[in-house]
C-alpha atoms as a PDB file:
ATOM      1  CA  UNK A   1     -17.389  -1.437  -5.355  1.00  0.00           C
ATOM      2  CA  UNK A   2     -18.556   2.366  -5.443  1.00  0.00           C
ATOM      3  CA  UNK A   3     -15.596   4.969  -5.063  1.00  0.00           C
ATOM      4  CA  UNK A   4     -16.706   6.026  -2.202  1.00  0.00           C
ATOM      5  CA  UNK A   5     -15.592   2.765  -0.481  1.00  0.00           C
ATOM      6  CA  UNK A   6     -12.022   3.378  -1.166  1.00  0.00           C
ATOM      7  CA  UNK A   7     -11.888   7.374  -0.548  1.00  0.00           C
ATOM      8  CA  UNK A   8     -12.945   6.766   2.939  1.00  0.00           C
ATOM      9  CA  UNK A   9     -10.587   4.145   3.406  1.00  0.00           C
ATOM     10  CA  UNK A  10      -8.061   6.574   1.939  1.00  0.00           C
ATOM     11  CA  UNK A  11      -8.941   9.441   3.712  1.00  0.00           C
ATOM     12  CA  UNK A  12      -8.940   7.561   7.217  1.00  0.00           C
ATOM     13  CA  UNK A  13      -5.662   5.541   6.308  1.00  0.00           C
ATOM     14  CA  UNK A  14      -4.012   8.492   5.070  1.00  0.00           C
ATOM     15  CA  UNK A  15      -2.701  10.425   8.280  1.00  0.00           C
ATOM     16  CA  UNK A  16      -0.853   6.990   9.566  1.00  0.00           C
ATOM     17  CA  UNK A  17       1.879   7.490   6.521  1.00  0.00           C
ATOM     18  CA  UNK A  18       3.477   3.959   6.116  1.00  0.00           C
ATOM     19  CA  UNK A  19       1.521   1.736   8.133  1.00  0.00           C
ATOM     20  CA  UNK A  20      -0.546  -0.598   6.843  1.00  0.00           C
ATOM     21  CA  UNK A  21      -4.097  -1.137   7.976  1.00  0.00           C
ATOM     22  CA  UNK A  22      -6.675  -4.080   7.283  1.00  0.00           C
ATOM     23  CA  UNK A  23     -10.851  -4.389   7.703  1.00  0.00           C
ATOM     24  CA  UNK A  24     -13.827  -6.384   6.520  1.00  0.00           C
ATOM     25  CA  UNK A  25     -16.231  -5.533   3.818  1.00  0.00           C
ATOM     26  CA  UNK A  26     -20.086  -6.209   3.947  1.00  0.00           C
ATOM     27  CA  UNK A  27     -22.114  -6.232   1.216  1.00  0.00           C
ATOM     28  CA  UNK A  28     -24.451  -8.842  -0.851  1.00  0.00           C
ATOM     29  CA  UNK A  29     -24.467 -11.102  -3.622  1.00  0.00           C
ATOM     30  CA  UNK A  30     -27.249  -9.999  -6.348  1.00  0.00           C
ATOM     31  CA  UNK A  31     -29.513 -12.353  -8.074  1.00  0.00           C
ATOM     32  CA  UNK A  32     -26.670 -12.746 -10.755  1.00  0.00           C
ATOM     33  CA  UNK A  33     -24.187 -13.716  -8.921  1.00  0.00           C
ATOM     34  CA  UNK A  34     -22.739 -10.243  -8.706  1.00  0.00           C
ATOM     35  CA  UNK A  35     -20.542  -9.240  -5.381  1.00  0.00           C
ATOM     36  CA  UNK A  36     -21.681  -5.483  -4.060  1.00  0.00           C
ATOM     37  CA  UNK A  37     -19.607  -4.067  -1.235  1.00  0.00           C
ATOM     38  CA  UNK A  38     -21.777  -1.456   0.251  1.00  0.00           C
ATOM     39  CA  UNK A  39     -19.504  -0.617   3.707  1.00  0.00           C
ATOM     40  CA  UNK A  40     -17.192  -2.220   5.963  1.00  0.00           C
ATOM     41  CA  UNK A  41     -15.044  -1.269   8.916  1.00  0.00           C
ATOM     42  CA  UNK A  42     -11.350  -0.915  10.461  1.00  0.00           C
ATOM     43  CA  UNK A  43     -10.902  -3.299  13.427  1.00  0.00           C
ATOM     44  CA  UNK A  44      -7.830  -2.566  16.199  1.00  0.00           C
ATOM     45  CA  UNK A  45      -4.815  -3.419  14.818  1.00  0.00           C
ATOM     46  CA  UNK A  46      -2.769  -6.069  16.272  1.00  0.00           C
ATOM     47  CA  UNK A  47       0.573  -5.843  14.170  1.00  0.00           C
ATOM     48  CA  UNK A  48       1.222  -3.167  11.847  1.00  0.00           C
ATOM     49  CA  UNK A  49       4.139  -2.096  10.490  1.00  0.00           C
ATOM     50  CA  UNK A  50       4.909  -0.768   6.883  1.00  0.00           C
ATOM     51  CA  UNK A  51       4.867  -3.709   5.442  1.00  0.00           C
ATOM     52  CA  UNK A  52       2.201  -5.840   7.483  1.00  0.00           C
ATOM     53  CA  UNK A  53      -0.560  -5.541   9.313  1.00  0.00           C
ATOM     54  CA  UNK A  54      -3.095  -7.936  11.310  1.00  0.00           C
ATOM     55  CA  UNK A  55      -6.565  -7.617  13.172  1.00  0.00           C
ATOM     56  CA  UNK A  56      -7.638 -10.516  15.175  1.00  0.00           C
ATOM     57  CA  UNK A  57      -9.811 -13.173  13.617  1.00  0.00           C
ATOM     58  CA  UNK A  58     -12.579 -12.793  15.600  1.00  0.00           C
ATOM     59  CA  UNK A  59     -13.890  -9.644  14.383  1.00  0.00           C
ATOM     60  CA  UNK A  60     -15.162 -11.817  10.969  1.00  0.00           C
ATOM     61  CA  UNK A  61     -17.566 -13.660  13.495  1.00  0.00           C
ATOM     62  CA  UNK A  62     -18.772  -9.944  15.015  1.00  0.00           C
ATOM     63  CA  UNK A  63     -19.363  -8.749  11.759  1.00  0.00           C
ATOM     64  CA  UNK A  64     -21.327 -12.250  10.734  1.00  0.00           C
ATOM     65  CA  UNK A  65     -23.022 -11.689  13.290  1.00  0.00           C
ATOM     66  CA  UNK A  66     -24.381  -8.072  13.014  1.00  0.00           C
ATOM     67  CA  UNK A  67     -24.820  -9.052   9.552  1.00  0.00           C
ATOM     68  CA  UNK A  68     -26.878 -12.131  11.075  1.00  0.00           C
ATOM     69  CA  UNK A  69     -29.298  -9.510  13.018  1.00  0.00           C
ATOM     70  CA  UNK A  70     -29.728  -7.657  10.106  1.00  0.00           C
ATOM     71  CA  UNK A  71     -31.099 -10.273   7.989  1.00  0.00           C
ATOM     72  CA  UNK A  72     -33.178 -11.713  11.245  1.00  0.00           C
ATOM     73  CA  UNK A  73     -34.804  -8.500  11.851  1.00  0.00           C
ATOM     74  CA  UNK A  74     -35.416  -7.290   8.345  1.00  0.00           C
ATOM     75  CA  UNK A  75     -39.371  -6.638   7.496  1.00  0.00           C
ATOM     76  CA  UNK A  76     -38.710  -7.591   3.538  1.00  0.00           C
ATOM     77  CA  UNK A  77     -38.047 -11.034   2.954  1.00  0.00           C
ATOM     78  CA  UNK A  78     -37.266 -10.477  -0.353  1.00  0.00           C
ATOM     79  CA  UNK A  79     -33.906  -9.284  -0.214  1.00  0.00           C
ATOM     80  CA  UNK A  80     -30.317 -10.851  -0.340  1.00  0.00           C
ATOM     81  CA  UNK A  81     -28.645 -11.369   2.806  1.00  0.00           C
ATOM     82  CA  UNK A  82     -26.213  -9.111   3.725  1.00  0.00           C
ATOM     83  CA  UNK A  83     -22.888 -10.658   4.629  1.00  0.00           C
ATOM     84  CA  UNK A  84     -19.235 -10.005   4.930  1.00  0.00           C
ATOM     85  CA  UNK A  85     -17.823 -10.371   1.318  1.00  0.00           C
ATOM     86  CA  UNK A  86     -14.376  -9.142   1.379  1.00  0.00           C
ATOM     87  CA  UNK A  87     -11.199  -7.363   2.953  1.00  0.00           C
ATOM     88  CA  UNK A  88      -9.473  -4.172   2.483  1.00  0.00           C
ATOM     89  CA  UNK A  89      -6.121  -3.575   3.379  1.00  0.00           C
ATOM     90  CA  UNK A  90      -3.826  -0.659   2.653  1.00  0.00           C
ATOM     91  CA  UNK A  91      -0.275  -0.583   1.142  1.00  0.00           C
ATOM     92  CA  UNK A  92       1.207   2.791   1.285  1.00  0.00           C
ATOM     93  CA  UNK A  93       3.614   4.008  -1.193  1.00  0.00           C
ATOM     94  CA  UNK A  94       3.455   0.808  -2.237  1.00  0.00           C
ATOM     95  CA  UNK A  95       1.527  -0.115  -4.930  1.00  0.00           C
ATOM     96  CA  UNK A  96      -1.053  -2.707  -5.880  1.00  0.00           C
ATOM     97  CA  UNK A  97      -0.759  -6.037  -5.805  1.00  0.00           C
ATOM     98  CA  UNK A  98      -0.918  -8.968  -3.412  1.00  0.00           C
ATOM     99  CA  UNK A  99       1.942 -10.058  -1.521  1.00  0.00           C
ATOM    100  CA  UNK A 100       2.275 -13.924  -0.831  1.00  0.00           C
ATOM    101  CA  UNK A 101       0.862 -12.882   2.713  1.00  0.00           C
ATOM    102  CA  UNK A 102      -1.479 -11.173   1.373  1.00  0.00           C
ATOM    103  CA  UNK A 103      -2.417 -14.700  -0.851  1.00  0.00           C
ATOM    104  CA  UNK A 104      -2.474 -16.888   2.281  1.00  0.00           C
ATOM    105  CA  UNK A 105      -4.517 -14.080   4.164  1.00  0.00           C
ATOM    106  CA  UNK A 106      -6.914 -13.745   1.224  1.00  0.00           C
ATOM    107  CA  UNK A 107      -7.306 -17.420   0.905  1.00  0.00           C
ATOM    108  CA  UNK A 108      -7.812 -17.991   4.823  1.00  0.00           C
ATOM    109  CA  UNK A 109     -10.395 -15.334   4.583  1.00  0.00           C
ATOM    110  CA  UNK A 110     -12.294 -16.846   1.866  1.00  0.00           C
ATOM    111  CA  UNK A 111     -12.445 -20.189   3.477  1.00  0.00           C
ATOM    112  CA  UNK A 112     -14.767 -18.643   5.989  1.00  0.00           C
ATOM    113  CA  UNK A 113     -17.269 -17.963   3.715  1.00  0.00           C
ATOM    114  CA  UNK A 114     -19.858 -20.854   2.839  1.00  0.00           C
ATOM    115  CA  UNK A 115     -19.701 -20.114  -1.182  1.00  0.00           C
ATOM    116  CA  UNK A 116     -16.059 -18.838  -1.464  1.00  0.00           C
ATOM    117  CA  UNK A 117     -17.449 -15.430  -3.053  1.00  0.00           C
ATOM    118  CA  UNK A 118     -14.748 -13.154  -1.805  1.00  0.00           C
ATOM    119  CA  UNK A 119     -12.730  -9.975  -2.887  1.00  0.00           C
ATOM    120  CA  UNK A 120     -10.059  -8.526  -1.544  1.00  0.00           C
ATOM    121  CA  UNK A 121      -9.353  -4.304  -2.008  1.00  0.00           C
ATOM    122  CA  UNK A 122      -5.815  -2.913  -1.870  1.00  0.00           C
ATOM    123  CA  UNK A 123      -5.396   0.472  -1.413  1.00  0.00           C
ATOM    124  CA  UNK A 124      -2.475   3.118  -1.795  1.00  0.00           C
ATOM    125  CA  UNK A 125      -3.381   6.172   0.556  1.00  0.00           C
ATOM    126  CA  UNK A 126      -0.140   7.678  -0.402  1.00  0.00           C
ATOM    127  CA  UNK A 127      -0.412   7.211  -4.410  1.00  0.00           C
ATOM    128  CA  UNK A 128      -4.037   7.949  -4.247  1.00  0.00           C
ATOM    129  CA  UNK A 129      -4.273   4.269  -5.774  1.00  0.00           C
ATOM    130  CA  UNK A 130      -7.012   1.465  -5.586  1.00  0.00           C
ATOM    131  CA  UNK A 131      -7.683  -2.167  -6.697  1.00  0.00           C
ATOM    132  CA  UNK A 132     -10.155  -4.359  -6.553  1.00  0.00           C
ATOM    133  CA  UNK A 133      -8.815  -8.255  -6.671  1.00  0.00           C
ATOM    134  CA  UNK A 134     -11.272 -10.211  -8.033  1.00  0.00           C
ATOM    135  CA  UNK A 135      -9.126 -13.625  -7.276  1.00  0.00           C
ATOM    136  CA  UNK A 136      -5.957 -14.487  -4.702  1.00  0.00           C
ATOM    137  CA  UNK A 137      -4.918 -16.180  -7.718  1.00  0.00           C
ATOM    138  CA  UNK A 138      -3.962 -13.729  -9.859  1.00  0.00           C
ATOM    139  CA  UNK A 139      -2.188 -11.388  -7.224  1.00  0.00           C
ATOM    140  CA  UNK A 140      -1.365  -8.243 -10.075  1.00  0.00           C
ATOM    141  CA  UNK A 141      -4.907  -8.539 -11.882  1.00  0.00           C
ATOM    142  CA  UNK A 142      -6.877  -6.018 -10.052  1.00  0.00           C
ATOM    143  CA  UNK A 143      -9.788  -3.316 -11.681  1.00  0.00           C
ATOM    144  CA  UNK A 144     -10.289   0.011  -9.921  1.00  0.00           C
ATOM    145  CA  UNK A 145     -13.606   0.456  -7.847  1.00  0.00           C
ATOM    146  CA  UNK A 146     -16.208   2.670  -9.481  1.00  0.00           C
ATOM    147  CA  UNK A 147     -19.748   3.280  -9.599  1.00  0.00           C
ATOM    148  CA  UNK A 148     -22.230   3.914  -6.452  1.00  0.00           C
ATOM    149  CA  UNK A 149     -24.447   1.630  -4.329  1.00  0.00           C
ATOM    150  CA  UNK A 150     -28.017   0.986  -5.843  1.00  0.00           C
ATOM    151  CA  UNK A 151     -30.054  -0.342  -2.605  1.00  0.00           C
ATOM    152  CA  UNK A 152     -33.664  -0.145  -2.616  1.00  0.00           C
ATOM    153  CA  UNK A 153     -35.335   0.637   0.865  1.00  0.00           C
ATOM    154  CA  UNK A 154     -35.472  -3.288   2.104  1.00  0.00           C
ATOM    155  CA  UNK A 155     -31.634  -3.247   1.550  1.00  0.00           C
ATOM    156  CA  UNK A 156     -31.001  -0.053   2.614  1.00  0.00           C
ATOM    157  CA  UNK A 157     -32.740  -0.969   5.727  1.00  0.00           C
ATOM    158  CA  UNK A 158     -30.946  -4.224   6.391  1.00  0.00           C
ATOM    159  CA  UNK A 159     -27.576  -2.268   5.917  1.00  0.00           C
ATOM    160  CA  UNK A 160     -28.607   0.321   8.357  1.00  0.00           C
ATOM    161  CA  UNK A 161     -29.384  -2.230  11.161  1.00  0.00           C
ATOM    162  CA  UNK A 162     -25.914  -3.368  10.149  1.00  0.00           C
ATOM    163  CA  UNK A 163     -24.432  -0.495  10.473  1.00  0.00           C
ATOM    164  CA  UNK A 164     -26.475   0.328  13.901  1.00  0.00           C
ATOM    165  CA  UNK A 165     -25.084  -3.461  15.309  1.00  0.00           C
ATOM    166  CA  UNK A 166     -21.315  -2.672  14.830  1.00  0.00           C
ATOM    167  CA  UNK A 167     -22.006   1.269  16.203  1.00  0.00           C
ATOM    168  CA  UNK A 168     -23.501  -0.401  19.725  1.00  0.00           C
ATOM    169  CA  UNK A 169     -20.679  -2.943  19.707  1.00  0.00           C
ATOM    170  CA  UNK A 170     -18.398   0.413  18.750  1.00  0.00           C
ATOM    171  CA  UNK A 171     -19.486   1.891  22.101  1.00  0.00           C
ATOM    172  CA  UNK A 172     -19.106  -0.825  23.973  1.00  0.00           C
ATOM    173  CA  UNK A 173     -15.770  -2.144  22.888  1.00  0.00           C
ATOM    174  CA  UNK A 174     -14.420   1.782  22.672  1.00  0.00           C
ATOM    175  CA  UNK A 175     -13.600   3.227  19.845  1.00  0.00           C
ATOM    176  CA  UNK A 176      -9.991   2.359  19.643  1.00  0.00           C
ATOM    177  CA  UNK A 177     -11.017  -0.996  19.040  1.00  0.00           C
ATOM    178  CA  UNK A 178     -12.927  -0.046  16.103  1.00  0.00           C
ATOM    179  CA  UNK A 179     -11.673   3.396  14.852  1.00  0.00           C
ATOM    180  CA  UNK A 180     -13.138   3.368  11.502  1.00  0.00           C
ATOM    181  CA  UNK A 181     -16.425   2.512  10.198  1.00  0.00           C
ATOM    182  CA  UNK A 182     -16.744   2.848   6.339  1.00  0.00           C
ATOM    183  CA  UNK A 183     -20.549   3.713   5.480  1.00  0.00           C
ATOM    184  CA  UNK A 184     -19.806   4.205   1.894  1.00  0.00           C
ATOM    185  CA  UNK A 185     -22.909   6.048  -0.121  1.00  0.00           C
ATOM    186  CA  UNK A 186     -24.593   5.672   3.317  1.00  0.00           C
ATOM    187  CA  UNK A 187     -22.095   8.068   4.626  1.00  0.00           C
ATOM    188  CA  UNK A 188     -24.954  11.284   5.009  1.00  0.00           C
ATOM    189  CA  UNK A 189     -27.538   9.043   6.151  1.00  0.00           C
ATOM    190  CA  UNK A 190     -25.283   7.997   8.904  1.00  0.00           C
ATOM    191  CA  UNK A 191     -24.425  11.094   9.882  1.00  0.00           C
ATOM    192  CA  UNK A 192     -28.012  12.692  10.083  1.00  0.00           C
ATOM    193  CA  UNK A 193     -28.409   9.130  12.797  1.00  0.00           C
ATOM    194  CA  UNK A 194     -25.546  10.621  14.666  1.00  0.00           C
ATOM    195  CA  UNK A 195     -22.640   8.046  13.698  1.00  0.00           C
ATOM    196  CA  UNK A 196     -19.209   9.846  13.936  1.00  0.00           C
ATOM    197  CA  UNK A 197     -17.114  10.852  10.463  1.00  0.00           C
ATOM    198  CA  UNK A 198     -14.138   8.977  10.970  1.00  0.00           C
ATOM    199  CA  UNK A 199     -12.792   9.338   7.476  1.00  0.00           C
ATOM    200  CA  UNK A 200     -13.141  13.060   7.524  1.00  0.00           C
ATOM    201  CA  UNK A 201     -12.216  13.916  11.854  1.00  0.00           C
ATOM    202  CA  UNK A 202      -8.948  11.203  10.761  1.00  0.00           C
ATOM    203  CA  UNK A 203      -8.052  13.441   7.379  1.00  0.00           C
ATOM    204  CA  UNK A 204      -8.547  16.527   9.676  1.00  0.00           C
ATOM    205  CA  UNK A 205      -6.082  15.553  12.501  1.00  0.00           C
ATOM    206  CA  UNK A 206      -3.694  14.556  10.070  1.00  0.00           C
ATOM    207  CA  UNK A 207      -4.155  18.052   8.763  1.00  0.00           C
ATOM    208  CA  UNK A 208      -3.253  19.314  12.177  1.00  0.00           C
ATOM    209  CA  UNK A 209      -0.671  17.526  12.885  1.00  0.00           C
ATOM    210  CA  UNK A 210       0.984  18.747   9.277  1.00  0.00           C
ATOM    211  CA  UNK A 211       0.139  21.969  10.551  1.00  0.00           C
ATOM    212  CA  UNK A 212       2.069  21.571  13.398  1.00  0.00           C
ATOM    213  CA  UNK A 213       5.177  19.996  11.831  1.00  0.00           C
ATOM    214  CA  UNK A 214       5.262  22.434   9.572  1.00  0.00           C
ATOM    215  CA  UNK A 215       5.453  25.157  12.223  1.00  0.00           C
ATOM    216  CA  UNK A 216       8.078  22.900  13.723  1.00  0.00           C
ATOM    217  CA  UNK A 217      10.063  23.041  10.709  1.00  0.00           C
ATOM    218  CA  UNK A 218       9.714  26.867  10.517  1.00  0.00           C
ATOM    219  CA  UNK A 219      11.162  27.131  13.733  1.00  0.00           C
ATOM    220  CA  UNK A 220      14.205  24.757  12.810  1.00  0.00           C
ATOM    221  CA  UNK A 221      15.016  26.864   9.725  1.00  0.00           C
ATOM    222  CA  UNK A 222      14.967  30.079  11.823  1.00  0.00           C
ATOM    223  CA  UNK A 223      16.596  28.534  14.269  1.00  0.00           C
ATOM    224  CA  UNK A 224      19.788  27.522  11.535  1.00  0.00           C
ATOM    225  CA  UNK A 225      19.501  30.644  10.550  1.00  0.00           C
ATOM    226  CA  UNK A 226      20.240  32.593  13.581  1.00  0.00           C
ATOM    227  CA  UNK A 227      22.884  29.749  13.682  1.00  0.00           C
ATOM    228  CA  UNK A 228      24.329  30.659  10.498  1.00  0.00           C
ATOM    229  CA  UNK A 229      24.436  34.428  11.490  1.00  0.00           C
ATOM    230  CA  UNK A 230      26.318  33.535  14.503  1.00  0.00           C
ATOM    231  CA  UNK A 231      28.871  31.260  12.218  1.00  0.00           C
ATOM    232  CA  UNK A 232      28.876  34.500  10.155  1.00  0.00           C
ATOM    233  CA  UNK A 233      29.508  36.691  12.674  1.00  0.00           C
ATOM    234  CA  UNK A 234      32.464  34.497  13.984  1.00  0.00           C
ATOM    235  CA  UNK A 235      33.899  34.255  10.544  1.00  0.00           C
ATOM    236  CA  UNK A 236      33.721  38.037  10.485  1.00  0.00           C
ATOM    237  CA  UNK A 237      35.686  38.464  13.748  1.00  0.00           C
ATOM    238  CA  UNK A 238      38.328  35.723  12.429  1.00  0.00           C
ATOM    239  CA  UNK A 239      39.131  37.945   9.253  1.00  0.00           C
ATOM    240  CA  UNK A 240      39.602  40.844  11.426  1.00  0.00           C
ATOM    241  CA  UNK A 241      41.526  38.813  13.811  1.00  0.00           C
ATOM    242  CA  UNK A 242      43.818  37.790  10.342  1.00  0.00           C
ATOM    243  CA  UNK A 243      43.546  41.560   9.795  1.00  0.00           C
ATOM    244  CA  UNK A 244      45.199  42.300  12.833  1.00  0.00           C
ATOM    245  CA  UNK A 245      47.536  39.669  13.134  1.00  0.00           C
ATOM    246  CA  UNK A 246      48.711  40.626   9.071  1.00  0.00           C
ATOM    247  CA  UNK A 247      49.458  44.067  10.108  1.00  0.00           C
ATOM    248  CA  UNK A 248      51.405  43.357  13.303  1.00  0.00           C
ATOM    249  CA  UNK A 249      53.502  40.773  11.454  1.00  0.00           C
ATOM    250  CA  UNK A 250      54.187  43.709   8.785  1.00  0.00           C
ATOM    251  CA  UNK A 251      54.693  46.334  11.291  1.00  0.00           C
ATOM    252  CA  UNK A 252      57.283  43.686  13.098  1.00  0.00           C
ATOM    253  CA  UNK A 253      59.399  43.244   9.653  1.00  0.00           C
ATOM    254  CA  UNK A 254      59.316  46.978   9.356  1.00  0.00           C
ATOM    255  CA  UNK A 255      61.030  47.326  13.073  1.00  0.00           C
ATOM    256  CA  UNK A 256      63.217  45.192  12.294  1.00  0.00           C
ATOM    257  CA  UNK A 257      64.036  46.575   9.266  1.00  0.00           C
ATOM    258  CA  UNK A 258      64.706  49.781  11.055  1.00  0.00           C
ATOM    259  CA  UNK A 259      66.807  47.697  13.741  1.00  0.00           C
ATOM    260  CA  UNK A 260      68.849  46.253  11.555  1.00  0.00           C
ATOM    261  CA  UNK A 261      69.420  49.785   9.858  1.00  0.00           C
ATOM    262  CA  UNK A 262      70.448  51.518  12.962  1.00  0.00           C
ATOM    263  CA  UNK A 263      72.963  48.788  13.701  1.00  0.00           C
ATOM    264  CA  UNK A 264      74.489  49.441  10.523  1.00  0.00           C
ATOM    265  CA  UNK A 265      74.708  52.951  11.010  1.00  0.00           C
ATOM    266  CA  UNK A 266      75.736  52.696  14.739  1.00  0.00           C
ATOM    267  CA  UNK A 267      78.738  50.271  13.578  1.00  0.00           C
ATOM    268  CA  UNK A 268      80.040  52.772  10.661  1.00  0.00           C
ATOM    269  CA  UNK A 269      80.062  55.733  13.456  1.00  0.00           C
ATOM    270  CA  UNK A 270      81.962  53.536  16.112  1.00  0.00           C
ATOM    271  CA  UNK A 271      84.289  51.848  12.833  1.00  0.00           C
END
């Protein structure tokens, strides 16, 4: 699984803080029996919360099937098929592991797959954390993606009709239903064909939009703090008030002070 995989996924996951997200992986199986993920995409989302989330089932047969043209329209025979070979999901602030949904999801997944030759990917956009889960039966035994995709041009080619497939089915769908496409090492190649850079235009809105709370929070604290000169200025005008109200209270014990003397004085002139 090459790194780049799993920054992408991070980078476009990122921005939506705690909510999980879930796609498909395509890649091949080598000669060896070895799974290689070479790109994948985000479907719509239909349930996600931040500690779930769902895509509808069909988008496994749309991606079998762009994965079908490929193969039927490659000129080199000699290559493996390219085919959906795993899932990614996200678990922010989470951690890695698999959940006992995430088990029953995994294993449903697999099923659909003629050899059972299936990974799954977790990834923590918020811990900057990745695993690659080898088996839904050991849910905690995971290795972190590494390395980069090593196509030569027959492969390269297949993966590029794939990648032209779910880009047509992209613009006809919208983009809301697929808002992420994850082209991996392909990622320049795709861009110099004109595909969109959803990892990087999602990291930059989320950018913005810290931007923008952040003025927002300026704005509160200078907001509290003309507040708190108000409250300071009212406490001011209390202690004078106290001021005030001190001294009349003395000046009234002094009158009557001087009452109470001039009775005594009146009552010794008229005794």
């Amino acid at each position: 699984v090459p790194r780049s995989i799993v920054q992408q996924a991070m980078d476009f996951t990122a921005p939506r803080g705690r909510m999980e997200m879930g796609g498909l992986l395509v890649g091949h199986i080598d000669n060896e029996g070895v799974t290689h993920v070479v790109t994948g995409f985000f479907p719509e989302q239909i349930r996600a919360t931040p500690g779930y989330c769902e895509f509808d089932g069909s988008w496994v047969a749309i991606a079998a099937s762009a994965c079908q043209h490929a193969n039927e329209n490659s000129d080199d025979r000699s290559c493996p098929d390219v085919r959906v070979v795993g899932w990614i999901h996200t678990h922010p602030d989470l951690g890695l592991f698999l959940s006992s949904i995430d088990v029953s999801t995994y294993s449903s997944l697999k099923g659909m797959v003629p050899d059972s030759k299936f990974i799954a990917i977790v990834v923590d956009p918020l811990r900057n954390e990745d695993g690659v889960f080898p088996s839904e039966h050991r849910p905690r035994h995971y290795v972190e993606a590494s390395g980069i995709s090593d196509l030569d041009e027959g492969l390269r080619g297949r993966y590029h009709m794939f990648l032209d497939r779910i880009q047509e089915t992209r613009k006809i769908k919208g983009t809301e239903q697929i808002p992420a496409v994850l082209p991996g090492d392909l990622r320049l190649e795709r861009l110099l064909r004109g595909d969109s850079d959803d990892s990087h235009d999602a990291t930059r809105r989320g950018f913005q939009r810290l931007k923008s709370k952040v003025w927002e929070l300026e704005d509160e604290v200078n907001s509290l703090k003309s507040s708190l000169g108000g409250l300071n200025l009212i406490k001011r005008q209390i202690s004078s008030i106290h001021a005030r109200l001190d001294a009349i209270e003395t000046s009234k014990e002094k009158s009557a002070s001087q009452v109470s003397s001039l009775n005594s004085l009146l009552s010794k002139l008229i005794g």
